[in-house]
PDB file of N, CA and C in Angstrom:
ATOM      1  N   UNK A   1       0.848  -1.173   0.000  1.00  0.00           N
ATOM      2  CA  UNK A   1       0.000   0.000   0.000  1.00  0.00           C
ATOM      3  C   UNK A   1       0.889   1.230   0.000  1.00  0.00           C
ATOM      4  N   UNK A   2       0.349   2.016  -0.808  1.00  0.00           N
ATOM      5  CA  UNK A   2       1.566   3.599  -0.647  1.00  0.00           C
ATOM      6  C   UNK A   2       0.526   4.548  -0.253  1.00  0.00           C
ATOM      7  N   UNK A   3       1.596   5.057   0.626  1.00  0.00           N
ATOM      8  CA  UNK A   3       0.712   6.231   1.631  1.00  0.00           C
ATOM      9  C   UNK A   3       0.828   7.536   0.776  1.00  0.00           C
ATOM     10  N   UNK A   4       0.197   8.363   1.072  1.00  0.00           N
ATOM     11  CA  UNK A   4       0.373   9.517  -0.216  1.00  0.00           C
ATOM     12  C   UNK A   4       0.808  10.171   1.184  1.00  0.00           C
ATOM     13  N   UNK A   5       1.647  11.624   0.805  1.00  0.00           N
ATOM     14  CA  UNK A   5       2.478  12.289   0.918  1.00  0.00           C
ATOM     15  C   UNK A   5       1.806  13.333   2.132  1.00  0.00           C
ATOM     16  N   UNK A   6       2.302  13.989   3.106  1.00  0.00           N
ATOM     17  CA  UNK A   6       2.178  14.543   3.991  1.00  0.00           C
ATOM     18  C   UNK A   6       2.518  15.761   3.369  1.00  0.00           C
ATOM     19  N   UNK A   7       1.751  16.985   3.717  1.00  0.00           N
ATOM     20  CA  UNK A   7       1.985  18.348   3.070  1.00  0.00           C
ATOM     21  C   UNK A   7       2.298  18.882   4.810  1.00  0.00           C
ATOM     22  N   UNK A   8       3.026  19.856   4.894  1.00  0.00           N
ATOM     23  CA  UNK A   8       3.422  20.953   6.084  1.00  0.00           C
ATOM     24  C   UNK A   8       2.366  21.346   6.588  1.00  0.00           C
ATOM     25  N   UNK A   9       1.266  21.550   6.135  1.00  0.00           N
ATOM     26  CA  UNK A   9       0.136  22.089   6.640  1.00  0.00           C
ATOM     27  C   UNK A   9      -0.778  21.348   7.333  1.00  0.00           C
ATOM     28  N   UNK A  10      -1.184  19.860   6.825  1.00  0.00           N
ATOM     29  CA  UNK A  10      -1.521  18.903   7.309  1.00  0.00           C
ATOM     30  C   UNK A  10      -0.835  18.247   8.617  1.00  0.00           C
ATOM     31  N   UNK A  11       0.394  18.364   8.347  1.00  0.00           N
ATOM     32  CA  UNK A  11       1.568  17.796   9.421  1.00  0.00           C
ATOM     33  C   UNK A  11       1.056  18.691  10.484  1.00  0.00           C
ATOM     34  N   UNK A  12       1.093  20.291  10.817  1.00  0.00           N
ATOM     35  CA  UNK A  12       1.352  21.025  11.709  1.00  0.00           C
ATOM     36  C   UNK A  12       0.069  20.901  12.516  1.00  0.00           C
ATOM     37  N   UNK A  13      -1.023  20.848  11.514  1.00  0.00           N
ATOM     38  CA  UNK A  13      -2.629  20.724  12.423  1.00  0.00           C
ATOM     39  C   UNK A  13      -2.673  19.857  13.187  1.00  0.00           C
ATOM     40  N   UNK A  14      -2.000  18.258  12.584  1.00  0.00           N
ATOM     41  CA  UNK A  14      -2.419  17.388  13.206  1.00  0.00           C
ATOM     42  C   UNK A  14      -1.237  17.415  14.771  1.00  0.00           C
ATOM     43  N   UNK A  15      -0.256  17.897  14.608  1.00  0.00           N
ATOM     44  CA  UNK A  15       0.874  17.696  15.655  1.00  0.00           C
ATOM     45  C   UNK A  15      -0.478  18.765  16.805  1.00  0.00           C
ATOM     46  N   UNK A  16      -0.376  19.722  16.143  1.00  0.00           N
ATOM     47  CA  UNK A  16      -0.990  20.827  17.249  1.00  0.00           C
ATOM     48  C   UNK A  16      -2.264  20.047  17.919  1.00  0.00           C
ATOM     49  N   UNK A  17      -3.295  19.037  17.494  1.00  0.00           N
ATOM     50  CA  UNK A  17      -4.169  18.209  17.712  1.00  0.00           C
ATOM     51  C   UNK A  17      -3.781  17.334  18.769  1.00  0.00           C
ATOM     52  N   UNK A  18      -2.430  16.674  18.202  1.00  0.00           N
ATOM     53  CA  UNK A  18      -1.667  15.333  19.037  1.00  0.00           C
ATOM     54  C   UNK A  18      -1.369  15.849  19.901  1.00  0.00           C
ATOM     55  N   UNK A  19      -0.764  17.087  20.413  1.00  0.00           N
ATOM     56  CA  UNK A  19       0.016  17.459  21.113  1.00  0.00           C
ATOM     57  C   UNK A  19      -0.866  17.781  22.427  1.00  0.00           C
ATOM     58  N   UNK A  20      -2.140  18.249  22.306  1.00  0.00           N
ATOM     59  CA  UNK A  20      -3.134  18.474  23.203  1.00  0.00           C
ATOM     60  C   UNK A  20      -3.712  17.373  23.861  1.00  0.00           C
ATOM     61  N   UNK A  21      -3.973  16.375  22.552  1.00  0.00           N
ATOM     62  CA  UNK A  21      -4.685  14.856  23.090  1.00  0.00           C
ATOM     63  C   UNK A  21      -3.590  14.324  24.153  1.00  0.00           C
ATOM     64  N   UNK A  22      -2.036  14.133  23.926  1.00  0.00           N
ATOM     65  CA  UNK A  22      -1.610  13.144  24.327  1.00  0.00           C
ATOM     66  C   UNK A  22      -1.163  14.092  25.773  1.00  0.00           C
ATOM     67  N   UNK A  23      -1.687  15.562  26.025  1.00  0.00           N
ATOM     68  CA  UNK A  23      -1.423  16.176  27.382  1.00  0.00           C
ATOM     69  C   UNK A  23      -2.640  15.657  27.835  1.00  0.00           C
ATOM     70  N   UNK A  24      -3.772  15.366  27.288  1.00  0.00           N
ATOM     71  CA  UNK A  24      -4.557  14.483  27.774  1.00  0.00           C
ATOM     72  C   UNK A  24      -4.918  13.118  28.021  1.00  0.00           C
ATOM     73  N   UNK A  25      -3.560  12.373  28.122  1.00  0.00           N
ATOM     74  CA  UNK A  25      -3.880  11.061  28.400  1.00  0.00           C
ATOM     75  C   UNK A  25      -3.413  10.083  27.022  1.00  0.00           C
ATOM     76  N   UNK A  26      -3.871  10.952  25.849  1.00  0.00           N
ATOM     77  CA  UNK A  26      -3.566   9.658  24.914  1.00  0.00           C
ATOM     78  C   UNK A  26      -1.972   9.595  24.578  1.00  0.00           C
ATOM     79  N   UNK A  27      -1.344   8.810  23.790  1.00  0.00           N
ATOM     80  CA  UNK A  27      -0.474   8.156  23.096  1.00  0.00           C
ATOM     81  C   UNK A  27       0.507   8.114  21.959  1.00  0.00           C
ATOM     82  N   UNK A  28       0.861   8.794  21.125  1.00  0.00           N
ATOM     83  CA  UNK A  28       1.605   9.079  19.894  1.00  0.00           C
ATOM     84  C   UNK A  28       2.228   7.472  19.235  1.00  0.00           C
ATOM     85  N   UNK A  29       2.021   7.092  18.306  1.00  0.00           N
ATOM     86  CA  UNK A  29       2.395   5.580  17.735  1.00  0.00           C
ATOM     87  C   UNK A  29       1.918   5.328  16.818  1.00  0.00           C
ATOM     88  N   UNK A  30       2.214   4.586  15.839  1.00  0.00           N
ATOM     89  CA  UNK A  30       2.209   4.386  13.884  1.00  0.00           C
ATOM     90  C   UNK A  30       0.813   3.081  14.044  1.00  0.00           C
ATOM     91  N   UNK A  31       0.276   3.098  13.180  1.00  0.00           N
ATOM     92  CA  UNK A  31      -0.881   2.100  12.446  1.00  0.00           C
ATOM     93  C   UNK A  31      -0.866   1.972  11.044  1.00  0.00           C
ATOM     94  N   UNK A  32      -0.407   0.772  10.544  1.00  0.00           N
ATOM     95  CA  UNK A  32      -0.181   0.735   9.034  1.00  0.00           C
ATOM     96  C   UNK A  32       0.649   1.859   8.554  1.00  0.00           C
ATOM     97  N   UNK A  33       1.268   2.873   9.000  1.00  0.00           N
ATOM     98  CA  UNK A  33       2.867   3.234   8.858  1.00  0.00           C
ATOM     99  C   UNK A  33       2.401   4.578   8.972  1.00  0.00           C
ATOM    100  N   UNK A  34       0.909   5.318   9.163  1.00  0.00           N
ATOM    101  CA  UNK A  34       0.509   6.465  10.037  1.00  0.00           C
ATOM    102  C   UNK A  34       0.531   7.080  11.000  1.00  0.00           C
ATOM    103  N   UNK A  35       1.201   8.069  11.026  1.00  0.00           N
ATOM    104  CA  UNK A  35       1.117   8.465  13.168  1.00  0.00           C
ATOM    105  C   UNK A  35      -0.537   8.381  13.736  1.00  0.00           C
ATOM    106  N   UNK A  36      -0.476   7.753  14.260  1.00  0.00           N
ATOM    107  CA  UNK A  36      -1.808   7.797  15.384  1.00  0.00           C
ATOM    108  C   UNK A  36      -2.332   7.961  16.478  1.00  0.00           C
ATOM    109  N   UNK A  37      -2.849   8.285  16.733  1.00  0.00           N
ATOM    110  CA  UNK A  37      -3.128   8.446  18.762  1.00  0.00           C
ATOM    111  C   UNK A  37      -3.929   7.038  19.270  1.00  0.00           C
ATOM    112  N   UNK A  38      -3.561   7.102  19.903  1.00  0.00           N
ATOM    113  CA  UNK A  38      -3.837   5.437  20.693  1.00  0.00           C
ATOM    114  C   UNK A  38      -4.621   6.160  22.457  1.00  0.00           C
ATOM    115  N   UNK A  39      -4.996   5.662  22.837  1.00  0.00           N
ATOM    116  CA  UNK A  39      -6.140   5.638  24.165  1.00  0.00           C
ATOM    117  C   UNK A  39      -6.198   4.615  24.958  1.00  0.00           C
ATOM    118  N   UNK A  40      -5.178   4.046  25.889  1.00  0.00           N
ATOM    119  CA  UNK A  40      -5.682   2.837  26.502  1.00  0.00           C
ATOM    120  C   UNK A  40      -5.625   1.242  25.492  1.00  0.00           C
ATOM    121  N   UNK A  41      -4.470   1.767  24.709  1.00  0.00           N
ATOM    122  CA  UNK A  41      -4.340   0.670  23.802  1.00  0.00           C
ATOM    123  C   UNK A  41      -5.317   0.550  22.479  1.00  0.00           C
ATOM    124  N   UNK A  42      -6.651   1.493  22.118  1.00  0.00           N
ATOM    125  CA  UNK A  42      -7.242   1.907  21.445  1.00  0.00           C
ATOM    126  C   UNK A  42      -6.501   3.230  20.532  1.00  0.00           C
ATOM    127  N   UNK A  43      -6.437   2.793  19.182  1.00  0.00           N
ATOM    128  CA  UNK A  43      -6.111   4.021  18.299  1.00  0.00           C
ATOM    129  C   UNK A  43      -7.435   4.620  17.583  1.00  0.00           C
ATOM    130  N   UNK A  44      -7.909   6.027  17.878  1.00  0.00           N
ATOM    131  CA  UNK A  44      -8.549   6.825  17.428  1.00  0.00           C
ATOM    132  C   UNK A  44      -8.753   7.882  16.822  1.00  0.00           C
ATOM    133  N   UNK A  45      -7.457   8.310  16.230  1.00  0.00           N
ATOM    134  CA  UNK A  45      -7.541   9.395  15.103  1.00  0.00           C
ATOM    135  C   UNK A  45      -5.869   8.970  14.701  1.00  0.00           C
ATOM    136  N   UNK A  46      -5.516   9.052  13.067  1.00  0.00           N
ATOM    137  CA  UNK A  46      -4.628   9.405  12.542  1.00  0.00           C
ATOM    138  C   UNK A  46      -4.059  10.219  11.405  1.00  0.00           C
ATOM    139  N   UNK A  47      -3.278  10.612  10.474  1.00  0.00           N
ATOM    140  CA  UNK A  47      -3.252  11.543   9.464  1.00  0.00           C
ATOM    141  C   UNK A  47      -2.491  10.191   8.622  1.00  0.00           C
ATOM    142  N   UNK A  48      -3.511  10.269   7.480  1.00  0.00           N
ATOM    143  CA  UNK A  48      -2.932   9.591   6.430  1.00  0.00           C
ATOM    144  C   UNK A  48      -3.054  10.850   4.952  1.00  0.00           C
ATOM    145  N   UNK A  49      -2.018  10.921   4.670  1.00  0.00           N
ATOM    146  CA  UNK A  49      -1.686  11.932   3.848  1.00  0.00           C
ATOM    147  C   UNK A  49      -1.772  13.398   3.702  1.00  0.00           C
ATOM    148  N   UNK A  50      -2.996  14.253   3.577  1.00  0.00           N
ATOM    149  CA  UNK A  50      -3.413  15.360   3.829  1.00  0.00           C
ATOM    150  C   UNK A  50      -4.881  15.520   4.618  1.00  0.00           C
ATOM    151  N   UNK A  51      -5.077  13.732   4.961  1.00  0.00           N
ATOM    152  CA  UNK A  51      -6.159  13.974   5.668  1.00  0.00           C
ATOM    153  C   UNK A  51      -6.126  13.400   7.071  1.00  0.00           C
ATOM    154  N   UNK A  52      -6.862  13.730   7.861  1.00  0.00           N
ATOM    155  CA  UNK A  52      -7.419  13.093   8.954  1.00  0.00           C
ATOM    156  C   UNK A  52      -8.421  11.689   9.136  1.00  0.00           C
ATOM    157  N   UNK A  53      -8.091  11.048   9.620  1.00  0.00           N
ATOM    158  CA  UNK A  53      -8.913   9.904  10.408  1.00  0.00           C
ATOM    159  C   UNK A  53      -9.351   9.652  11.626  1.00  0.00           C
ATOM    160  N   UNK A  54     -10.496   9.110  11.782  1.00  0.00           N
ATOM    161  CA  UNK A  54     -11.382   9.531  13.139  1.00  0.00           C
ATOM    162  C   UNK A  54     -11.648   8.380  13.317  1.00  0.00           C
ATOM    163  N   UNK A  55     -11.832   7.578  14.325  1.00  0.00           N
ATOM    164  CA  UNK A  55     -13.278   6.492  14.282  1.00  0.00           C
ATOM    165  C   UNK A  55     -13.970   7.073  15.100  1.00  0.00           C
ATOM    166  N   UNK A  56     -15.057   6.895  15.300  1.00  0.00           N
ATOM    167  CA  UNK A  56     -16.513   7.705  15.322  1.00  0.00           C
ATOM    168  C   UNK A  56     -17.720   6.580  15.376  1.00  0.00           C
ATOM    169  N   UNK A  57     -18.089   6.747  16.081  1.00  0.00           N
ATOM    170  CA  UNK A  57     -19.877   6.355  16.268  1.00  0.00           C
ATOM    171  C   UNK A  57     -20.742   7.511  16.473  1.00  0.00           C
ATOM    172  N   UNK A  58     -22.402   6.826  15.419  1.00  0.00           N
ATOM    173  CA  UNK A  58     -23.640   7.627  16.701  1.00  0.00           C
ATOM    174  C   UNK A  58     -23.301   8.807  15.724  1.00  0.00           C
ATOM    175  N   UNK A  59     -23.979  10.135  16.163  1.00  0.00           N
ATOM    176  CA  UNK A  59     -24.239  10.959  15.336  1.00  0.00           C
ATOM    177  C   UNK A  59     -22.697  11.926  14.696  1.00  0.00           C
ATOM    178  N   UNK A  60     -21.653  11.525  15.395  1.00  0.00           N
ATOM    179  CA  UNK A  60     -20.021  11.824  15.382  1.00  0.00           C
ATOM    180  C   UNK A  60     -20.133  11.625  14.235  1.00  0.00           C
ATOM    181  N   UNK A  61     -20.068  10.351  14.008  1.00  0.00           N
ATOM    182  CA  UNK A  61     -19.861   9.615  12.231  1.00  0.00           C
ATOM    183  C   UNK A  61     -20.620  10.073  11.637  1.00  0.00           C
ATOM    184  N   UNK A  62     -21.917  10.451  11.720  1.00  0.00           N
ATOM    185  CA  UNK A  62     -22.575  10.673  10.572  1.00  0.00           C
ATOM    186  C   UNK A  62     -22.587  12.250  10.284  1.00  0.00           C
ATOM    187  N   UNK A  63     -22.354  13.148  11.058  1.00  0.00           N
ATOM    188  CA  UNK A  63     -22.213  14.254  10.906  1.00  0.00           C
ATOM    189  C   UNK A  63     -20.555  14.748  10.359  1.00  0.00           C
ATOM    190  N   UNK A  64     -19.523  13.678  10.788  1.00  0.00           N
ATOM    191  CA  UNK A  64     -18.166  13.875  10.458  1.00  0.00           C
ATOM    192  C   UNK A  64     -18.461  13.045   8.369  1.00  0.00           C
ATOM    193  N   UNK A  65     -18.864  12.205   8.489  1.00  0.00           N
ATOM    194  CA  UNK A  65     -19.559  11.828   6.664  1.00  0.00           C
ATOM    195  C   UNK A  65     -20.224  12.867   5.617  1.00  0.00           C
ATOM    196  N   UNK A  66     -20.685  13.962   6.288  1.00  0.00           N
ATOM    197  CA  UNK A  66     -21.354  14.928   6.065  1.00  0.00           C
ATOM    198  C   UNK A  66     -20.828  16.293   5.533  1.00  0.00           C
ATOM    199  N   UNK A  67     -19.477  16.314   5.815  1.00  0.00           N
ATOM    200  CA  UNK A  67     -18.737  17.283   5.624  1.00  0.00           C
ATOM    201  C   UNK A  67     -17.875  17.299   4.449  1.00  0.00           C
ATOM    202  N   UNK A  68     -17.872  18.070   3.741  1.00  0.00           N
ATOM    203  CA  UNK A  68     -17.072  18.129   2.456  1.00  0.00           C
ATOM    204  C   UNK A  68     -16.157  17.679   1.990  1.00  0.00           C
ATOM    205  N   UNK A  69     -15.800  16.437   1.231  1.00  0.00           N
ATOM    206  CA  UNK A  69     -14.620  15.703   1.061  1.00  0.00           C
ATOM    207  C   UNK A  69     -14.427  14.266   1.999  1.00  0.00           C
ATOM    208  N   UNK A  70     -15.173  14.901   2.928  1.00  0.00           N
ATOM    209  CA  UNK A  70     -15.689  13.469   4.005  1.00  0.00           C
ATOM    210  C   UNK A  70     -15.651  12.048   3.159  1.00  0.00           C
ATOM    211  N   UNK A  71     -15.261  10.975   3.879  1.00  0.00           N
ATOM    212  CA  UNK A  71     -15.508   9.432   3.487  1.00  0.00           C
ATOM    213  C   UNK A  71     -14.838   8.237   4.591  1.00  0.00           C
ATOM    214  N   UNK A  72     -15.510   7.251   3.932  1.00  0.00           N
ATOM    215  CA  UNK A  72     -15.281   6.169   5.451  1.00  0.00           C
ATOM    216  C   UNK A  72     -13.996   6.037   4.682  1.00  0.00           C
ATOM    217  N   UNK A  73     -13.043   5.672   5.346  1.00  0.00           N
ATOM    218  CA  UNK A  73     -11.350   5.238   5.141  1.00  0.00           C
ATOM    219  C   UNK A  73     -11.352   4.012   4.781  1.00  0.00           C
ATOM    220  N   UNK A  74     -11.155   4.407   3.548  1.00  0.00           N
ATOM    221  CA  UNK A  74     -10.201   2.964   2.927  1.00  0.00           C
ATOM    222  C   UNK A  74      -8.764   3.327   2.375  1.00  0.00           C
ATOM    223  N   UNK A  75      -8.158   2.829   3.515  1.00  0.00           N
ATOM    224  CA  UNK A  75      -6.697   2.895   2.976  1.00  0.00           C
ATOM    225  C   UNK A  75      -5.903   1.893   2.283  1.00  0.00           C
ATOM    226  N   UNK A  76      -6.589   0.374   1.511  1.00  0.00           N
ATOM    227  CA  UNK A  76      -6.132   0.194   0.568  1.00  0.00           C
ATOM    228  C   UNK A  76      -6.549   0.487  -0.654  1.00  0.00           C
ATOM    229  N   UNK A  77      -7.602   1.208  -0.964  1.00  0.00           N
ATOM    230  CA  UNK A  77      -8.326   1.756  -1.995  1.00  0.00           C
ATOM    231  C   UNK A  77      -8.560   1.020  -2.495  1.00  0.00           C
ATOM    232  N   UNK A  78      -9.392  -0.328  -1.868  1.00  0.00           N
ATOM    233  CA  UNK A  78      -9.487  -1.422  -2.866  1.00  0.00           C
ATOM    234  C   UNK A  78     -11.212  -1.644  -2.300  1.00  0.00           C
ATOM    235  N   UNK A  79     -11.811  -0.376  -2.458  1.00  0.00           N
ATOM    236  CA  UNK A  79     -13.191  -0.796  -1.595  1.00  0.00           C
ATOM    237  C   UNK A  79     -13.313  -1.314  -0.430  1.00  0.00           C
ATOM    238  N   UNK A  80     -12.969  -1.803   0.386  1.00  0.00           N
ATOM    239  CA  UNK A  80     -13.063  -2.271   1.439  1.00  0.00           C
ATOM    240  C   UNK A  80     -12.577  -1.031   2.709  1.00  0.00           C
ATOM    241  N   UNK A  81     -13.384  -0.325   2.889  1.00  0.00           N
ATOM    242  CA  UNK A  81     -13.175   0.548   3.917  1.00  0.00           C
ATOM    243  C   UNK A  81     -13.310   0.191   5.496  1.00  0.00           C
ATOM    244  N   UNK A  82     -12.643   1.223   6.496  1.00  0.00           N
ATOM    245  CA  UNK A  82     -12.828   0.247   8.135  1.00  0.00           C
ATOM    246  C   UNK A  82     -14.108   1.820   8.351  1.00  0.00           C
ATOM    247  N   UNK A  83     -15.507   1.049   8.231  1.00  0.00           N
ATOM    248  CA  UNK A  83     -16.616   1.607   8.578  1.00  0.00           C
ATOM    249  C   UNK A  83     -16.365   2.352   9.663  1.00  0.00           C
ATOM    250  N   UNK A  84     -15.756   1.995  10.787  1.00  0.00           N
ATOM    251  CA  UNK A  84     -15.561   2.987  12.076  1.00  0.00           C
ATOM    252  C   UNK A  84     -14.979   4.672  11.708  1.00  0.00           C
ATOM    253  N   UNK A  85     -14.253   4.594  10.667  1.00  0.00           N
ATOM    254  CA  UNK A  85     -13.341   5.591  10.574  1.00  0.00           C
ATOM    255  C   UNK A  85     -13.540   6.311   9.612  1.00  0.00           C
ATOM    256  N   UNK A  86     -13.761   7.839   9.208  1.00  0.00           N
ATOM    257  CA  UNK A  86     -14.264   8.930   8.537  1.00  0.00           C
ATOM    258  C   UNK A  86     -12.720   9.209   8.213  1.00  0.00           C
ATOM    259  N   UNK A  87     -12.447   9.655   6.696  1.00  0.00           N
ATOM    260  CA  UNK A  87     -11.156  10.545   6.692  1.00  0.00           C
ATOM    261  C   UNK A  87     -11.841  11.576   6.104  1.00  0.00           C
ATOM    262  N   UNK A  88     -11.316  12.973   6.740  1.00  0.00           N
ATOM    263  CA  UNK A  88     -11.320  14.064   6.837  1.00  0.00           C
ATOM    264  C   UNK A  88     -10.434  14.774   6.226  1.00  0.00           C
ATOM    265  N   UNK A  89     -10.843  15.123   4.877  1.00  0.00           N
ATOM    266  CA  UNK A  89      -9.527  16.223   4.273  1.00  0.00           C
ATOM    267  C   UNK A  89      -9.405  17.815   5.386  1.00  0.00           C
ATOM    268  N   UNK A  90      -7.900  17.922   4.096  1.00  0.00           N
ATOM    269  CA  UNK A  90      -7.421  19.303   5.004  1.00  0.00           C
ATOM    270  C   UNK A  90      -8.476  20.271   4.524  1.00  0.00           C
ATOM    271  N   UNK A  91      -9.231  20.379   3.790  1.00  0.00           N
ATOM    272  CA  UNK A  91      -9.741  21.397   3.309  1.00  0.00           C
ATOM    273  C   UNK A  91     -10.885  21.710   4.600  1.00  0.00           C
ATOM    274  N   UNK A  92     -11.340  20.498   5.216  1.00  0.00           N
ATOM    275  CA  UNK A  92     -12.032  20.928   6.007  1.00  0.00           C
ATOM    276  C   UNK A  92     -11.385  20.893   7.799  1.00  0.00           C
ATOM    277  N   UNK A  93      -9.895  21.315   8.323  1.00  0.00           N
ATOM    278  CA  UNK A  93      -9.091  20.824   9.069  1.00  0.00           C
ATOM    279  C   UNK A  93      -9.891  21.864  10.001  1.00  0.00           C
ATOM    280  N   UNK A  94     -10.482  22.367   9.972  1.00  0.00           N
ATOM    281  CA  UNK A  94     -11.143  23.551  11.194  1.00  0.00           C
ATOM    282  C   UNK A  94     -11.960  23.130  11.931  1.00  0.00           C
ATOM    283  N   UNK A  95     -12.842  21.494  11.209  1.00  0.00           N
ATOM    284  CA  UNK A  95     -13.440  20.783  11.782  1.00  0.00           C
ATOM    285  C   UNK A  95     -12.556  19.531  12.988  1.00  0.00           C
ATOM    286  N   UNK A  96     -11.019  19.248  12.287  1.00  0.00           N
ATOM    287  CA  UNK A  96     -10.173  18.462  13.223  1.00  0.00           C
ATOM    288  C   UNK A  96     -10.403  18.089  14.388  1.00  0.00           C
ATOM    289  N   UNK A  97     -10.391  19.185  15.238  1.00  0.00           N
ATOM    290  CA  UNK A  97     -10.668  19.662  16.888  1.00  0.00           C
ATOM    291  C   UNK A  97     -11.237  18.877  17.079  1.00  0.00           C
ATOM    292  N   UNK A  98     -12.575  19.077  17.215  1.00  0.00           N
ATOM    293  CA  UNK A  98     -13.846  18.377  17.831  1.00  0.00           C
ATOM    294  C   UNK A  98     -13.736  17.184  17.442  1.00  0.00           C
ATOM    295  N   UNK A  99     -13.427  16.863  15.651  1.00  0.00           N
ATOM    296  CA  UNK A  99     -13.816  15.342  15.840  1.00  0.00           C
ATOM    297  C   UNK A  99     -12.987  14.600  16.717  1.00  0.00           C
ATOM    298  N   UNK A 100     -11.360  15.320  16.447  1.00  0.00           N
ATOM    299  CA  UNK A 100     -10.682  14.482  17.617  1.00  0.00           C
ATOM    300  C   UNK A 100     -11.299  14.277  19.001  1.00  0.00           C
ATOM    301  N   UNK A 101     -11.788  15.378  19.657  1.00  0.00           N
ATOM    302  CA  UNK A 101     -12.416  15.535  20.850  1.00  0.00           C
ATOM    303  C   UNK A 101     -13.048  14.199  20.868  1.00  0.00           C
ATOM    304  N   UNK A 102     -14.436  14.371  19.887  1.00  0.00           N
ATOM    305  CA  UNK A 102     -15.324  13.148  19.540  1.00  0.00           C
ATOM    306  C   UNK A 102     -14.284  11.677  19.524  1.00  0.00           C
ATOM    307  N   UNK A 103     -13.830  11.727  18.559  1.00  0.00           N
ATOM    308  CA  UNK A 103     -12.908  10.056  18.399  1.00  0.00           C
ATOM    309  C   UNK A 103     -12.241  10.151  19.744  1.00  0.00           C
ATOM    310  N   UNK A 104     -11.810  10.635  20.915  1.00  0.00           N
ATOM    311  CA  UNK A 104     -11.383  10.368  21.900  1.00  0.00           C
ATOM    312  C   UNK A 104     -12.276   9.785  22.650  1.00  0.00           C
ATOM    313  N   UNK A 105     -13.645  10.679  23.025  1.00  0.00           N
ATOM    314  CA  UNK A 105     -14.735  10.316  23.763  1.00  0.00           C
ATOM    315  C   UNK A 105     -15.383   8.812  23.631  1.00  0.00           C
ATOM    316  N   UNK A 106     -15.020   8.906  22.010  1.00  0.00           N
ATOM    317  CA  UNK A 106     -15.882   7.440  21.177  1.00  0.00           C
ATOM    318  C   UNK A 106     -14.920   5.825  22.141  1.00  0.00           C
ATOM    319  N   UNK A 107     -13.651   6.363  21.910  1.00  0.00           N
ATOM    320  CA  UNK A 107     -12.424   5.405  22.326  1.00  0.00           C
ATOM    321  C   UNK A 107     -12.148   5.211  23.710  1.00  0.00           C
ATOM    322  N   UNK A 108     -12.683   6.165  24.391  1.00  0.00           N
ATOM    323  CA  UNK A 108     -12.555   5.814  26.074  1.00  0.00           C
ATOM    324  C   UNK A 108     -14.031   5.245  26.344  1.00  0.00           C
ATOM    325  N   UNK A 109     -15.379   5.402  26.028  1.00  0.00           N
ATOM    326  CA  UNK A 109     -16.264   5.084  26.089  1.00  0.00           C
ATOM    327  C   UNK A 109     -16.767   3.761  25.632  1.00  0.00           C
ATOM    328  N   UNK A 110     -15.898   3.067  24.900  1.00  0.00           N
ATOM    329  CA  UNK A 110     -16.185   1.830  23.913  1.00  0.00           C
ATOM    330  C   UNK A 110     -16.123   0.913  24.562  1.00  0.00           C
ATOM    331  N   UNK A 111     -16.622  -0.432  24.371  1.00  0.00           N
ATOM    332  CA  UNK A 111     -15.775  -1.739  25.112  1.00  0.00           C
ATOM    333  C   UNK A 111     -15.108  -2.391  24.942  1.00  0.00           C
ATOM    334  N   UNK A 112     -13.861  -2.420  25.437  1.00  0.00           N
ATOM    335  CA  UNK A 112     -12.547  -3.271  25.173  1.00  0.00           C
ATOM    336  C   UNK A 112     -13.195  -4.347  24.069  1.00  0.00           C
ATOM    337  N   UNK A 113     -11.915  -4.300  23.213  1.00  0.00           N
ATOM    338  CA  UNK A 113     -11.951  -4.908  22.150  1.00  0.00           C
ATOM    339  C   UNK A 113     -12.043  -6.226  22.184  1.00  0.00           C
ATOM    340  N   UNK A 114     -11.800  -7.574  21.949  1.00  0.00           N
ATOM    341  CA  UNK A 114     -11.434  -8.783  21.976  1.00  0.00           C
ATOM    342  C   UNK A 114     -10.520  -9.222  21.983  1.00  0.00           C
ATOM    343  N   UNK A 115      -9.035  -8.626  21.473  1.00  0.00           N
ATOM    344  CA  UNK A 115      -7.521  -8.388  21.863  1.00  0.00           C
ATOM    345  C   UNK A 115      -7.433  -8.316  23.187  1.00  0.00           C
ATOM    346  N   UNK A 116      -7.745  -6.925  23.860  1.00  0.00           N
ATOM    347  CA  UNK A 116      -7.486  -5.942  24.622  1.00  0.00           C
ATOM    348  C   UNK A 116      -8.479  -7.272  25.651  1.00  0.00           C
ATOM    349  N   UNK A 117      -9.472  -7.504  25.630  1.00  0.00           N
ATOM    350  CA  UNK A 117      -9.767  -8.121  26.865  1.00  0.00           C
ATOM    351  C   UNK A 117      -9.073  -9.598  27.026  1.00  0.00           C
ATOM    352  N   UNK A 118      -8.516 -10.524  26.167  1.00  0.00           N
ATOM    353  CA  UNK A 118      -8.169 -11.627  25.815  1.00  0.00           C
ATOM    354  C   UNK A 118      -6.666 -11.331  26.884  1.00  0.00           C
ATOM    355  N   UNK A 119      -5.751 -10.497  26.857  1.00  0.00           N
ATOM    356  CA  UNK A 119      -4.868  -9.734  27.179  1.00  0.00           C
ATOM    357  C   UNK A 119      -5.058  -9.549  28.901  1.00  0.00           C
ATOM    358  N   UNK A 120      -6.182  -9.598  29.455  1.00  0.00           N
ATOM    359  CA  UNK A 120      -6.229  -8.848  31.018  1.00  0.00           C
ATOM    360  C   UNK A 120      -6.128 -10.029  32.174  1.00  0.00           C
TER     361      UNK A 120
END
């Protein structure tokens, strides 16, 4: 899979994003070769190229689908998208904030995965 290219502008939003989340608790660490924020062993937002990724439930997702350029993430571009997760172009990065807010809330609120409890 080739990741498309990180622009300066994209980079700086998302650091300024990370940088807040992970004074809040979350995590900094790669997913399929993306920086991502992780939560308790849960990853919930990352930047794959010039966009953002969220996972999202409940009206998060459908209102983060809604937004211009919006789409569920498929990062092998082979149709098969991970339904949880909205990518978010830069064009709409003003929206970033909150969804991160949201994909945090979504990721501490969820129930341990089947990994994550298999693990305790």
């Amino acid at each position: 899979m080739d990741r498309p290219s990180v622009s300066e502008a994209a980079r700086r939003a998302y650091d300024t994003i990370a940088d807040r989340l992970v004074a809040d608790g979350a995590a900094r660490g790669q997913m399929m070769g993306m920086p991502t924020l992780y939560i308790g062993g849960k990853a919930f937002v990352g930047l794959f190229g010039d966009a953002m990724v969220f996972k999202l439930d409940g009206d998060a997702h459908t209102d983060a689908l809604g937004l211009p350029g919006a789409a569920l993430f498929d990062p092998s571009g082979r149709g098969r998208p991970m339904k949880a997760w909205v990518q978010v172009p830069l064009q709409a990065a003003s929206g970033w904030p909150q969804l991160a807010d949201e994909a945090l809330l979504t990721a501490r609120t969820s129930p341990a995965s089947r990994s994550s409890r298999a693990t305790r």
